[in-house]
N, C-alpha and C. Protein backbone atom coordinates (compact mmCIF):
# COMPACT_ATOMS: atom_id res chain seq x y z
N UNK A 1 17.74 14.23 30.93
CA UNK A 1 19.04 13.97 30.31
C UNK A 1 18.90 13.03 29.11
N UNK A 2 18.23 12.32 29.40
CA UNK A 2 17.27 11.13 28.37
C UNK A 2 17.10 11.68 27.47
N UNK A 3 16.39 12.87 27.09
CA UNK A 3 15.69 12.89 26.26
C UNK A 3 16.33 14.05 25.39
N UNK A 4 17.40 15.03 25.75
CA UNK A 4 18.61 15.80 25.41
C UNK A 4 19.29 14.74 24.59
N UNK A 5 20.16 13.78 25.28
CA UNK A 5 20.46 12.89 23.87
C UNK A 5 19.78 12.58 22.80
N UNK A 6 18.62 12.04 23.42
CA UNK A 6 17.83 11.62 22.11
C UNK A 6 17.81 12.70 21.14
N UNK A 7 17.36 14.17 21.72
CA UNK A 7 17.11 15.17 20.36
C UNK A 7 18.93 15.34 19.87
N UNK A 8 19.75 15.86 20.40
CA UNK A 8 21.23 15.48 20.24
C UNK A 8 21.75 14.53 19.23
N UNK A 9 21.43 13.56 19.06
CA UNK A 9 21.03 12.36 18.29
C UNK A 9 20.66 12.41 17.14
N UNK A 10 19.66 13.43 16.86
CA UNK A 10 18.92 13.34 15.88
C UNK A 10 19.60 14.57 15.23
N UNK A 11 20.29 15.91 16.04
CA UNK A 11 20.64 16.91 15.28
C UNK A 11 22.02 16.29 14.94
N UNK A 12 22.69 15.35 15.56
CA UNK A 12 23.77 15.02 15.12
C UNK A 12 23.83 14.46 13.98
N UNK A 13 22.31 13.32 13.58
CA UNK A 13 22.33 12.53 12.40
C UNK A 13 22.29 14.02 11.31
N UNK A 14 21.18 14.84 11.30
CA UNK A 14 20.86 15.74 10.60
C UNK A 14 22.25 16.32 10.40
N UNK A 15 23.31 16.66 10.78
CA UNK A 15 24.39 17.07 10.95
C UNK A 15 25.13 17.06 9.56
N UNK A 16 25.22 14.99 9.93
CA UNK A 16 25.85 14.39 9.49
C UNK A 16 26.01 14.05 7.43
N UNK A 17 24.65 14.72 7.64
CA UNK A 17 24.75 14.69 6.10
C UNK A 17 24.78 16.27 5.20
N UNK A 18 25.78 16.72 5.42
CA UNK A 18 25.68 18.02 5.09
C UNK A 18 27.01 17.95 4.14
N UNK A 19 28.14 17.41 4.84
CA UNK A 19 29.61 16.93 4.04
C UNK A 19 28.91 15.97 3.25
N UNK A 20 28.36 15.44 2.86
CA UNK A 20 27.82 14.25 2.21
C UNK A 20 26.83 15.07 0.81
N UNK A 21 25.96 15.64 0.99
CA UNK A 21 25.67 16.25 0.28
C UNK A 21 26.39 17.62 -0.83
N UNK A 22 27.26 18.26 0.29
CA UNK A 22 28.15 19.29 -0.38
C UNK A 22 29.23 18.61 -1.39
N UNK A 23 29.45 17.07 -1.30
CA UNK A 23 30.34 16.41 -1.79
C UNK A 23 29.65 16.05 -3.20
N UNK A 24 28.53 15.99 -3.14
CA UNK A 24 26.99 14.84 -4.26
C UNK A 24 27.32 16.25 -5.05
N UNK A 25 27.35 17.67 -4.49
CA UNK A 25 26.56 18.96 -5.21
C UNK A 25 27.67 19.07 -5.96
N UNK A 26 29.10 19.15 -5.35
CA UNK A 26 30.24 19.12 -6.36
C UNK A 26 30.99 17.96 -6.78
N UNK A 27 30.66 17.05 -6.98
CA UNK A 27 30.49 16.04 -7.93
C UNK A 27 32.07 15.26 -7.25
N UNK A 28 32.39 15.42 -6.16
CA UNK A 28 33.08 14.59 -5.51
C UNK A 28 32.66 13.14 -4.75
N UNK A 29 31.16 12.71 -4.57
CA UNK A 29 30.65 12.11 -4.26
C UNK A 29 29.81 11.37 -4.82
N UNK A 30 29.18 10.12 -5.49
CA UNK A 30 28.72 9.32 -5.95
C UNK A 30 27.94 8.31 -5.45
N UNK A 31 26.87 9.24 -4.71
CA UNK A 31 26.45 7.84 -4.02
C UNK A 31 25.53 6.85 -4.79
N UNK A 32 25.41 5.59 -3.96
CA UNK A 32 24.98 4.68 -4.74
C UNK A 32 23.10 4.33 -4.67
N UNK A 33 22.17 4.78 -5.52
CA UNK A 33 20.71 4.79 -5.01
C UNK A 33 19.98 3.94 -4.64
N UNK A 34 20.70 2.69 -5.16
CA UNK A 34 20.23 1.51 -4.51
C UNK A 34 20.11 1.44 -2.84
N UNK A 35 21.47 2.05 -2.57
CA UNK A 35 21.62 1.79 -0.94
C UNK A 35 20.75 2.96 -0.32
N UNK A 36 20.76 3.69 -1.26
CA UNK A 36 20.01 4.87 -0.01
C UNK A 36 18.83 5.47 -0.65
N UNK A 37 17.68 4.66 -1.11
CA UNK A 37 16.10 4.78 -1.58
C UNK A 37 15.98 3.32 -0.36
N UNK A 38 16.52 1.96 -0.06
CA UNK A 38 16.60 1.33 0.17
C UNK A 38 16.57 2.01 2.32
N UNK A 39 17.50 2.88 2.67
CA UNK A 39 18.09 3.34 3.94
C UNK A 39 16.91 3.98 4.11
N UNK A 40 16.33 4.87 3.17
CA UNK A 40 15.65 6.13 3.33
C UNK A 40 13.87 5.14 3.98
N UNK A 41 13.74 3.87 3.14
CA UNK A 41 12.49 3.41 3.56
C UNK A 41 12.50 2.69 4.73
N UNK A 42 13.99 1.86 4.95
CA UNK A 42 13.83 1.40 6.03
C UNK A 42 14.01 2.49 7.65
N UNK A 43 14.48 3.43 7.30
CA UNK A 43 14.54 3.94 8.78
C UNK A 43 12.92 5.09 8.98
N UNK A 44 11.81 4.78 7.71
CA UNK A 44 10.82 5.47 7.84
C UNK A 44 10.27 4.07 8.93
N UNK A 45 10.39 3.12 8.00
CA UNK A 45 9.72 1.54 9.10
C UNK A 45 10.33 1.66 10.15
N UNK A 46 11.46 1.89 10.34
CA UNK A 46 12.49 1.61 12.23
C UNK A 46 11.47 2.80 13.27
N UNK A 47 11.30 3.84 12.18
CA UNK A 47 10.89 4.85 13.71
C UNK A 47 8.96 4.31 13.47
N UNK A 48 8.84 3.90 12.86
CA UNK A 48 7.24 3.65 12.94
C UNK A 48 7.41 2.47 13.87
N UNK A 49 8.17 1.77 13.61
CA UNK A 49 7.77 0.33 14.46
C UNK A 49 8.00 1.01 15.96
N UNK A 50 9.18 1.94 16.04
CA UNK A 50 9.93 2.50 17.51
C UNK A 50 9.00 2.86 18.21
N UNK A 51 8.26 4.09 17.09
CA UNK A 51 7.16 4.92 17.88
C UNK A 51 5.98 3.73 18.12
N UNK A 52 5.98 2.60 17.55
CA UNK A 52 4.40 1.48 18.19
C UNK A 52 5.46 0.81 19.16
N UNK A 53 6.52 0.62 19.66
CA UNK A 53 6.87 -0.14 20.56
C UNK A 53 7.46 0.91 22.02
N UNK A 54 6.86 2.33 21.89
CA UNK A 54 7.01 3.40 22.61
C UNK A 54 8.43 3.55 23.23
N UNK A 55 9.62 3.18 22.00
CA UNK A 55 10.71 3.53 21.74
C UNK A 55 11.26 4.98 21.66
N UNK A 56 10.58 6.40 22.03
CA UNK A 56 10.71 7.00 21.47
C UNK A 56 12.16 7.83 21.02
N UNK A 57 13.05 7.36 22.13
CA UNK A 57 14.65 8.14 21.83
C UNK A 57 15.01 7.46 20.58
N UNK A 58 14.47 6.17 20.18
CA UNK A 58 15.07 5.34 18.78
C UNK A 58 14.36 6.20 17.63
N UNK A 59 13.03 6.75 17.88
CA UNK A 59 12.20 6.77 16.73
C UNK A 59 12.80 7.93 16.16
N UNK A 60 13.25 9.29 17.62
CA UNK A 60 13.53 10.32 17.15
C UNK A 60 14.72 10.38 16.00
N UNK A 61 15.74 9.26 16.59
CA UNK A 61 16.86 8.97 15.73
C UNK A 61 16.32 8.61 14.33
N UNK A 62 15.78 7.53 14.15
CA UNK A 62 15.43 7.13 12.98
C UNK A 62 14.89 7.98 11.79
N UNK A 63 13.90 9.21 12.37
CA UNK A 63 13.20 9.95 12.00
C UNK A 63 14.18 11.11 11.46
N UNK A 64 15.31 11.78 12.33
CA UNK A 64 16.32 12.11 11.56
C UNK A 64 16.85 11.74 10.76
N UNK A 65 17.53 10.38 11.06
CA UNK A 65 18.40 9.62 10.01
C UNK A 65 17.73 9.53 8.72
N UNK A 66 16.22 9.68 8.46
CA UNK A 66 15.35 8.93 7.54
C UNK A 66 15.56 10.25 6.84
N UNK A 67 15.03 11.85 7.11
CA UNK A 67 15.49 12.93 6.42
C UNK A 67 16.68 12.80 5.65
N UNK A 68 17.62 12.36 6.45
CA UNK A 68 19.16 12.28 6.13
C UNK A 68 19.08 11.69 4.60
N UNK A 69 18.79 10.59 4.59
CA UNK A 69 19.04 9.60 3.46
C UNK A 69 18.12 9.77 2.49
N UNK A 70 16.95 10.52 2.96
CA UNK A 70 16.06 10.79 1.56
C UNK A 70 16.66 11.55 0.78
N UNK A 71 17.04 12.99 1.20
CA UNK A 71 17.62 13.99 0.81
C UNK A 71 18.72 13.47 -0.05
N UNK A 72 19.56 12.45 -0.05
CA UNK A 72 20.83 12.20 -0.78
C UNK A 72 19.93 11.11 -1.83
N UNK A 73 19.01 10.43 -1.46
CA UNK A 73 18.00 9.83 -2.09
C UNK A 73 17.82 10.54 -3.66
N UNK A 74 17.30 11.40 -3.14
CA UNK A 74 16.72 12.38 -3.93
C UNK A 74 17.82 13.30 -4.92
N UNK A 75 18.96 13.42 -4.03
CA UNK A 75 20.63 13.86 -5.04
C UNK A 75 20.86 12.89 -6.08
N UNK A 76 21.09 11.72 -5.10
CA UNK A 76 21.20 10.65 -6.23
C UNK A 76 20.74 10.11 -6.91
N UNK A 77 19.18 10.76 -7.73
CA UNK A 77 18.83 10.20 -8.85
C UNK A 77 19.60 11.15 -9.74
N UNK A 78 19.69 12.34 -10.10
CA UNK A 78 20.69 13.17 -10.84
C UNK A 78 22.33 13.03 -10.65
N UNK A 79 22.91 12.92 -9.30
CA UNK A 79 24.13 13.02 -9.73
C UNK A 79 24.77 11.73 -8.76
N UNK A 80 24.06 10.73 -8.64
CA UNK A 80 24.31 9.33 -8.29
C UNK A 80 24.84 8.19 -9.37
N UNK A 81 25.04 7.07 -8.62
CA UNK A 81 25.35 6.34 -9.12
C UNK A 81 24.20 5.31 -9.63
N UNK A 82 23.73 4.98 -10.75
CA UNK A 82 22.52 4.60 -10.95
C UNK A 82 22.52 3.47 -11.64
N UNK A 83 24.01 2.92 -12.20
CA UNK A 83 23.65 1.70 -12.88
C UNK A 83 23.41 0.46 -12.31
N UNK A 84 22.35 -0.68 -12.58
CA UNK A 84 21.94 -1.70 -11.71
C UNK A 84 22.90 -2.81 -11.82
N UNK A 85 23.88 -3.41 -11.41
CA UNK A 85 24.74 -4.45 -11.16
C UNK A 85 23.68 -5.45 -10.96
N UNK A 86 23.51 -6.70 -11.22
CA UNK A 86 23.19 -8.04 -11.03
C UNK A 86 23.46 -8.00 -9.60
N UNK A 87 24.47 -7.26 -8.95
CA UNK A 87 24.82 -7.60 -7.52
C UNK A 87 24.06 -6.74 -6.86
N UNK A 88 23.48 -5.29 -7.51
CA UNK A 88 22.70 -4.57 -6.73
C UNK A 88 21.47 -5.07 -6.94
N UNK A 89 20.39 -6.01 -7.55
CA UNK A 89 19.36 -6.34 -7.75
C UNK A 89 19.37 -7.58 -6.70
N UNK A 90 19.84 -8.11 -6.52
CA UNK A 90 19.86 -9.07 -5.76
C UNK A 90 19.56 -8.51 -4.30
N UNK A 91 20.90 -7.57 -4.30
CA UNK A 91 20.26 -6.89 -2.86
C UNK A 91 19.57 -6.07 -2.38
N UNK A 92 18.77 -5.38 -3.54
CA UNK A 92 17.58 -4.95 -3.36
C UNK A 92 16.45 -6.25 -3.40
N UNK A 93 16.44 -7.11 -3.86
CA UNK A 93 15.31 -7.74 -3.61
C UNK A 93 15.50 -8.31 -2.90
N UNK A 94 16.54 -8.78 -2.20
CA UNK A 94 16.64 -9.79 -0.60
C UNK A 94 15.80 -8.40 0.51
N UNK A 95 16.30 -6.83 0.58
CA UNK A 95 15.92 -6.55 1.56
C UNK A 95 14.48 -5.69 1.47
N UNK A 96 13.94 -5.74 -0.25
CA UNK A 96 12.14 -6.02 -0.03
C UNK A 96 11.83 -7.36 0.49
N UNK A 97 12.36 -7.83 0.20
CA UNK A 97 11.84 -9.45 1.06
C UNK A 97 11.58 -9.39 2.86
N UNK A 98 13.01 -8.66 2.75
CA UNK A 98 13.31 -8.82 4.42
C UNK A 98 11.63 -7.66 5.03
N UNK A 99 11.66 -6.47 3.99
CA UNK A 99 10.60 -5.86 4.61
C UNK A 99 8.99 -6.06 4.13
N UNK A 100 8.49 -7.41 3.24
CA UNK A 100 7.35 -7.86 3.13
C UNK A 100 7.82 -9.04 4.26
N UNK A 101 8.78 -9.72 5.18
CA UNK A 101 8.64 -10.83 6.27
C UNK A 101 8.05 -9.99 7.27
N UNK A 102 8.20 -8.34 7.58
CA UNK A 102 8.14 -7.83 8.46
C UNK A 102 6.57 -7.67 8.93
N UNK A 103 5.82 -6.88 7.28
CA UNK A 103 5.08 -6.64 7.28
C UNK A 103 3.93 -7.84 7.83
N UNK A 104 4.14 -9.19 7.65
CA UNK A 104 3.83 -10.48 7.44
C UNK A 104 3.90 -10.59 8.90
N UNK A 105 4.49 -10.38 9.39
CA UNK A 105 5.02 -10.62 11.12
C UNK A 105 4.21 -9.97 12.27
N UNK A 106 4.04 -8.40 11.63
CA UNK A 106 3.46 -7.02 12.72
C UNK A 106 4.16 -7.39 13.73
N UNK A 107 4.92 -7.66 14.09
CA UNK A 107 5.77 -7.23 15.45
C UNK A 107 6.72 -6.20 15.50
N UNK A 108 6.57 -5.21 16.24
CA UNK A 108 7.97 -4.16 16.33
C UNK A 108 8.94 -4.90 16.37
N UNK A 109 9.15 -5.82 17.74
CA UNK A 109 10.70 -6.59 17.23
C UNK A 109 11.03 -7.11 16.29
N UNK A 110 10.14 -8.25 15.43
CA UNK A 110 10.84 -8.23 14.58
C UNK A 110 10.81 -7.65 13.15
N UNK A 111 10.25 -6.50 13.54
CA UNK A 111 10.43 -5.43 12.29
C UNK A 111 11.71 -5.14 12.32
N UNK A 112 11.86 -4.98 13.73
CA UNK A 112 13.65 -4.33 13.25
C UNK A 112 14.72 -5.04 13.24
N UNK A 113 14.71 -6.56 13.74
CA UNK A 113 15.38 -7.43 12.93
C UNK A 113 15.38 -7.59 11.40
N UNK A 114 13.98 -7.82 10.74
CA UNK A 114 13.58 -7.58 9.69
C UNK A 114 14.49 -5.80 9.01
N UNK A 115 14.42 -5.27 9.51
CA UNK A 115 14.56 -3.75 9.31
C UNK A 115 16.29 -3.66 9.04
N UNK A 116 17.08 -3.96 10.18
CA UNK A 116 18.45 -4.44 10.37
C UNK A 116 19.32 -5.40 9.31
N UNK A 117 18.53 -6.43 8.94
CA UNK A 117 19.07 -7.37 8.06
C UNK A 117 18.66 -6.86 6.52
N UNK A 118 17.66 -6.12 6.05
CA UNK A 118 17.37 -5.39 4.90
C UNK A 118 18.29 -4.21 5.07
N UNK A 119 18.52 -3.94 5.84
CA UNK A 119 19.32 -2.38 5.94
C UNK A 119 21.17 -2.76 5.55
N UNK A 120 21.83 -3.69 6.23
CA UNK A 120 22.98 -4.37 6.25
C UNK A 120 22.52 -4.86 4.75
N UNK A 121 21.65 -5.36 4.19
CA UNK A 121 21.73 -5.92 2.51
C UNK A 121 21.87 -4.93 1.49
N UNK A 122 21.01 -3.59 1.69
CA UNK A 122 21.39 -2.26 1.43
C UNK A 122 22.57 -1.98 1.47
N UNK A 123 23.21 -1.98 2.08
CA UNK A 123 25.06 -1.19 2.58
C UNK A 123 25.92 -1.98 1.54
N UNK A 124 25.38 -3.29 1.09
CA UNK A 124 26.54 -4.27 0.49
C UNK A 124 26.88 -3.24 -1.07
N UNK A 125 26.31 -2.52 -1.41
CA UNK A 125 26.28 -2.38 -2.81
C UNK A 125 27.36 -1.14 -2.55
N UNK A 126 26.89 -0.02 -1.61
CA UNK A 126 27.95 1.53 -1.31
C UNK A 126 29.19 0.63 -0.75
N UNK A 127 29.15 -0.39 0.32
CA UNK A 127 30.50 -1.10 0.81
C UNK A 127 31.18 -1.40 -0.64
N UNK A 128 30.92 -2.19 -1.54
CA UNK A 128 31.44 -2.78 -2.82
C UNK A 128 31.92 -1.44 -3.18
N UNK A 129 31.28 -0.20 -3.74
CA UNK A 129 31.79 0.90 -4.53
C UNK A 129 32.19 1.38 -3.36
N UNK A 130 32.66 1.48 -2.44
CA UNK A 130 33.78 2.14 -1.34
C UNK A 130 35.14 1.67 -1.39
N UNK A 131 34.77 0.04 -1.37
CA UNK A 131 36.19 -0.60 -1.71
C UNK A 131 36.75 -0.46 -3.47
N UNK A 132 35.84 -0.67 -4.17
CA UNK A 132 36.40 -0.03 -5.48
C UNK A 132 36.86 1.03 -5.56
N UNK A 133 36.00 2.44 -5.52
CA UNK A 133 36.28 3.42 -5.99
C UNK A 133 36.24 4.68 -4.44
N UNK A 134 37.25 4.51 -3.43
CA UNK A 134 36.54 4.86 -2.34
C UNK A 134 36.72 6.61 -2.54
N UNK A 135 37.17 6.89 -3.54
CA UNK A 135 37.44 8.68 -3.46
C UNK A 135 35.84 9.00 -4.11
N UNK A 136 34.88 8.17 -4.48
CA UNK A 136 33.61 8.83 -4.50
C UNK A 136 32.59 8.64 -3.58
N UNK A 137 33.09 8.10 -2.12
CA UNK A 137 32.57 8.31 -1.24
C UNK A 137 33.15 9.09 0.01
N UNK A 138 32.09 10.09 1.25
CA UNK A 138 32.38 10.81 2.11
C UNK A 138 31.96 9.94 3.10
N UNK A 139 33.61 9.81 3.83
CA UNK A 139 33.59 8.87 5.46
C UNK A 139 32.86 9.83 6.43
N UNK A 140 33.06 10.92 6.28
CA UNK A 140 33.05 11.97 7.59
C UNK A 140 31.32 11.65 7.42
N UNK A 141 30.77 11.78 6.78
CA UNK A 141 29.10 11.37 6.89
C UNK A 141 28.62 10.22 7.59
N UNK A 142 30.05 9.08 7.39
CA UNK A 142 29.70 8.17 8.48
C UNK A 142 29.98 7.65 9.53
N UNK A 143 31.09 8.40 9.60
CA UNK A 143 31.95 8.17 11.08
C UNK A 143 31.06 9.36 11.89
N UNK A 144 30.18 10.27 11.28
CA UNK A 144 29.24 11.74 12.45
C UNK A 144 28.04 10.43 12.54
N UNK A 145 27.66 10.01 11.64
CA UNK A 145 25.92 9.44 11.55
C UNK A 145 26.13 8.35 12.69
N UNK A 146 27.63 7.59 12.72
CA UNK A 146 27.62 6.52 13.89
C UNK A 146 27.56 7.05 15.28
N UNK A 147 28.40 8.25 15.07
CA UNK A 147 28.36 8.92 16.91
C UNK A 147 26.85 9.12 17.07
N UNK A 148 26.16 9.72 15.97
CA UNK A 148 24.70 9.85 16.41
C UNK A 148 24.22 8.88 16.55
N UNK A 149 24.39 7.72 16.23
CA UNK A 149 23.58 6.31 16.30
C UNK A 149 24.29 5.83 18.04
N UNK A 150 25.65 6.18 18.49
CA UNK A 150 26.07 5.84 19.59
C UNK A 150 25.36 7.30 21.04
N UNK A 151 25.22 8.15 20.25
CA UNK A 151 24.16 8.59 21.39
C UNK A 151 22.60 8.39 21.30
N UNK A 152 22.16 7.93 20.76
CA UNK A 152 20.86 7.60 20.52
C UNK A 152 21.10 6.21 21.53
N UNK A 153 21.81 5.52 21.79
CA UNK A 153 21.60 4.32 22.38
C UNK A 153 22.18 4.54 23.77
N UNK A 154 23.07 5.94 24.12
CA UNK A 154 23.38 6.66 25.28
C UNK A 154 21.61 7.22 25.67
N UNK A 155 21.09 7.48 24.89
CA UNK A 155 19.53 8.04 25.13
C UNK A 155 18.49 7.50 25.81
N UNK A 156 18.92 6.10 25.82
CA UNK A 156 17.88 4.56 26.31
C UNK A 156 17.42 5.24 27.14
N UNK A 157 16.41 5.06 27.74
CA UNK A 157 16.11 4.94 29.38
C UNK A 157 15.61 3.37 29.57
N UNK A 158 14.78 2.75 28.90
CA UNK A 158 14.68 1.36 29.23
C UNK A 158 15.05 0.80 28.20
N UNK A 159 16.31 -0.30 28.39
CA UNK A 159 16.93 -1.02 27.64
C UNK A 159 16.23 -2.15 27.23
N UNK A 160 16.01 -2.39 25.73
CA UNK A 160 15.52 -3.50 25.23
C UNK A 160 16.13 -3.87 24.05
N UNK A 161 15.51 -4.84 23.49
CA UNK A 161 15.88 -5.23 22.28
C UNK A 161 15.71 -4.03 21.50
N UNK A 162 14.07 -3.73 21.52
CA UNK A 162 13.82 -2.83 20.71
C UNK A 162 14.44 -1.39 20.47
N UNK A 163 14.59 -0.63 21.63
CA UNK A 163 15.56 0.59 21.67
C UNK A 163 16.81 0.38 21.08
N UNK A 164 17.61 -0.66 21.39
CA UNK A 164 18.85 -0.59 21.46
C UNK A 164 19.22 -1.03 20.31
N UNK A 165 18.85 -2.34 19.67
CA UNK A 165 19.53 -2.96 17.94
C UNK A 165 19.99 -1.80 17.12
N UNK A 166 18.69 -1.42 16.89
CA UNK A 166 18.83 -0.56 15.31
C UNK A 166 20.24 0.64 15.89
N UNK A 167 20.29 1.61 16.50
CA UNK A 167 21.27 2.78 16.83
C UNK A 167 22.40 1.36 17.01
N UNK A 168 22.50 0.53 17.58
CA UNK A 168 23.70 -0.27 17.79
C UNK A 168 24.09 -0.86 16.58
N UNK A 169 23.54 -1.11 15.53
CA UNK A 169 23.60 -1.50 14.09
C UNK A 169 24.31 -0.37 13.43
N UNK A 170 23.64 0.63 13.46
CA UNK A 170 23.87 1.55 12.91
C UNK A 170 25.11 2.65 12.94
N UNK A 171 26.01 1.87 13.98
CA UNK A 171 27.53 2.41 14.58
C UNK A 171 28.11 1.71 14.04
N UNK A 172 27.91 0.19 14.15
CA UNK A 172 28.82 -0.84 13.76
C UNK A 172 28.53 -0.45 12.01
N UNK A 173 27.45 -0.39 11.19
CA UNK A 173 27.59 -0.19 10.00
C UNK A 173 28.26 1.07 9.62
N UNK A 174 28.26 1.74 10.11
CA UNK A 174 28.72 3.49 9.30
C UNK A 174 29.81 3.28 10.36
N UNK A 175 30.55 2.33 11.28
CA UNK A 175 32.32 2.28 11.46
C UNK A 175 32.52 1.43 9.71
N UNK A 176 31.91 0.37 9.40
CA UNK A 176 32.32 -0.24 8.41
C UNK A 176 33.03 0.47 7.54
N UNK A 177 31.77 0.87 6.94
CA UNK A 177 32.27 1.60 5.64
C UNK A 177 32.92 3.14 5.80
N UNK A 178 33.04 3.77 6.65
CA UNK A 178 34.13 4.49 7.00
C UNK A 178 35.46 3.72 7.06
N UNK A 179 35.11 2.82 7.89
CA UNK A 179 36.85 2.15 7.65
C UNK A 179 37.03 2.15 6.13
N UNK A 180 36.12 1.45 5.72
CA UNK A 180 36.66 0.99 4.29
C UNK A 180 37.22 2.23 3.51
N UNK A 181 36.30 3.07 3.66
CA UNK A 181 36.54 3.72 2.76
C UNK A 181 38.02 4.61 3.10
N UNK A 182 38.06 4.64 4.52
CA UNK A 182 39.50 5.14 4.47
C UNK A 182 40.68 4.54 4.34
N UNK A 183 40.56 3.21 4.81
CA UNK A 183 42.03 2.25 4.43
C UNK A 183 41.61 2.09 2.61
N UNK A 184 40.89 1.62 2.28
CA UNK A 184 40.93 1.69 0.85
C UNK A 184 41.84 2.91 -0.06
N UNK A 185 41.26 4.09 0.52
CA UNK A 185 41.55 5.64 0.05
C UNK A 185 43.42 5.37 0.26
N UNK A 186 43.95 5.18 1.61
CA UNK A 186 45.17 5.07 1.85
C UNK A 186 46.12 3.84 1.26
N UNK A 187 45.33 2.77 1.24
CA UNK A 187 46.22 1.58 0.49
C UNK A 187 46.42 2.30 -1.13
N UNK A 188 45.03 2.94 -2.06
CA UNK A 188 45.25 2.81 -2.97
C UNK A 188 46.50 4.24 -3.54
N UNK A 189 46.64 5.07 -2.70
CA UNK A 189 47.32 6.74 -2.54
C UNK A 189 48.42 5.91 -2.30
N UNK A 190 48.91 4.82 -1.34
CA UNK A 190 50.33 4.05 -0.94
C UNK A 190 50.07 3.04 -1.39
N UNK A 191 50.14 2.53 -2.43
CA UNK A 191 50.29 1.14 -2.71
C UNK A 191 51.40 0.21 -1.57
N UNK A 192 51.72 -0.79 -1.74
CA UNK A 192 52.52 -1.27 -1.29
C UNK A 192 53.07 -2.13 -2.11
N UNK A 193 54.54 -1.84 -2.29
CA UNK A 193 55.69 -2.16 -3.23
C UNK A 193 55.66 -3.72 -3.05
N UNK A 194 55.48 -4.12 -4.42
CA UNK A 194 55.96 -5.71 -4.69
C UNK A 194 57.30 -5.74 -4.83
N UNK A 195 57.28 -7.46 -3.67
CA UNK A 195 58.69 -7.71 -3.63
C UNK A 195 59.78 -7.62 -4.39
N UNK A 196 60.49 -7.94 -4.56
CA UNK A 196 61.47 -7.61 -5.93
C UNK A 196 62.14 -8.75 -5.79
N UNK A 197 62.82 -9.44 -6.98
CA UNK A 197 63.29 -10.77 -6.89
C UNK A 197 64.49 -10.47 -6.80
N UNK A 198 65.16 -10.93 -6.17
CA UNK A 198 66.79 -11.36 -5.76
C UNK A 198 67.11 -12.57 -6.84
């Protein structure tokens, strides 16, 4: 049953980026390459560290998810968002940092602390252009990629640090910016009427 989620998991992540891509191909979508050349390397490190800490329901996830984000990786040098903000350099170089502490470390655990906190520094730049501009991003890519990250951690059979962070990260991040991007989408479609003076 274990191990049905786990693959489940992984076809779900694979799933998950299909609205995401069909969105990049017709130019409804904009993703940002910072965040996801950034996603695409760290979840190659999450399932390497998974598979040395004989994680394997995490690795399988990761190993999907990692397809996932190359592929839009790879969209978004042509029809991405590519200009470098002072705010996106920053957070690209905090989360090479986070993944030369890792390398520095060799521990699976805290690779994926290491892995987790570079990955969350990644997201800040698509979170920023979600809340700006959220009609050039697709929620449904991340509200599917979190259910897959919430059965991947239904997949455990032995609960650890190591199994469990990253898929548990990875719900709480892709609820984020799904929220955002949908209350954003709805506040900015309904504004809400300033008071009027009496």
């Amino acid at each position: 049953m274990h191990n049905l989620l786990a693959l489940l998991s992984g076809v779900v992540a694979m799933f998950a980026a299909l609205p995401y891509i069909r969105d990049v191909l017709h130019h409804k979508t904009k993703p940002n390459t910072v965040t996801w050349f950034t996603w695409s390397l760290l979840n190659l490190i999450t399932a390497i560290a998974a598979l040395s800490g004989h994680a394997y329901q995490t690795a399988i996830f990761a190993f999907a998810t990692g397809a996932c984000t190359t592929a839009v990786t790879l969209l978004s040098l042509r029809n991405g968002f590519r200009k470098y903000t002072p705010f996106d350099i920053v957070c690209q170089v905090l989360a090479v940092a986070s993944i030369i502490a890792w390398r520095l470390t060799s521990q699976p655990a805290l690779a994926v602390v290491f892995t987790i906190i570079a990955s969350f520094l990644a997201s800040l730049p698509t979170i920023r252009h979600a809340w700006k501009s959220p009609s050039e991003e697709t929620w449904q890519f991340f509200a599917i990629d979190g259910s897959s990250g919430l059965l991947a951690s239904l997949s455990v059979q032995t609960v650890s640090f190591l199994s469990l962070a990253f898929p548990l990260y990875i719900v709480f991040d892709d609820a984020l910016i799904a929220f955002t991007i949908i209350s954003r989408r709805r506040r900015l479609n309904h504004p809400i009427p300033l008071a009027q003076d009496k």
